[in-house]
Protein backbone atom coordinates (compact mmCIF):
# COMPACT_ATOMS: atom_id res chain seq x y z
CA UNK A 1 0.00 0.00 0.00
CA UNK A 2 3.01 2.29 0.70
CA UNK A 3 4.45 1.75 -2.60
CA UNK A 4 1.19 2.73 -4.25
CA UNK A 5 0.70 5.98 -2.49
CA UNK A 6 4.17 6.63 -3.32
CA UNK A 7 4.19 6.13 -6.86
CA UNK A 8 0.53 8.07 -6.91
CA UNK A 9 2.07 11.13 -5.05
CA UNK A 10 5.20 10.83 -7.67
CA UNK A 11 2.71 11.06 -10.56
CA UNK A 12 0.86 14.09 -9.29
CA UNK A 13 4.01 15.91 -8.77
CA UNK A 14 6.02 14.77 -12.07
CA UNK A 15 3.22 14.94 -14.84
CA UNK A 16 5.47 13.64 -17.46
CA UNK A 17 8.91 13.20 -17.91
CA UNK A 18 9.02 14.71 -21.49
CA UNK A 19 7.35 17.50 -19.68
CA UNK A 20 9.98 18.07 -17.09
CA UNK A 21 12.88 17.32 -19.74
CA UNK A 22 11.24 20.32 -21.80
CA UNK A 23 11.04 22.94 -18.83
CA UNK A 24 14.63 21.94 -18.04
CA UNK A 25 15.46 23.09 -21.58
CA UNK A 26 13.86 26.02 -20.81
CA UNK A 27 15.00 27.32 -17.80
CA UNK A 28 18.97 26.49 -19.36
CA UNK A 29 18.23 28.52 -22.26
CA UNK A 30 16.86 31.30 -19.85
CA UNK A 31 20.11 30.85 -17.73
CA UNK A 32 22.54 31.37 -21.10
CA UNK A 33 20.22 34.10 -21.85
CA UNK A 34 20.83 36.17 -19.21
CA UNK A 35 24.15 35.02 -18.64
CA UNK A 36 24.79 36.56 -22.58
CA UNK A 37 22.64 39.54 -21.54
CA UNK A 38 25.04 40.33 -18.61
């Protein structure tokens, strides 16, 4: 039962992992941005 509400509470917080791989993009090109900017 653990192990379920685990992997349930996982889910709600990671909605997909393309998702999360695509705002990680993001926030690096925001980084270099204002890095470049500076």
């Amino acid at each position: 039962m653990r192990i379920r509400s685990l992997h349930k509470k996982f889910f709600l917080f990671s909605p997909t992992p393309r998702k999360i791989k695509q705002r990680e993009k993001e926030n690096v090109k925001r980084i270099r941005f204002r890095k470049a900017v500076l």
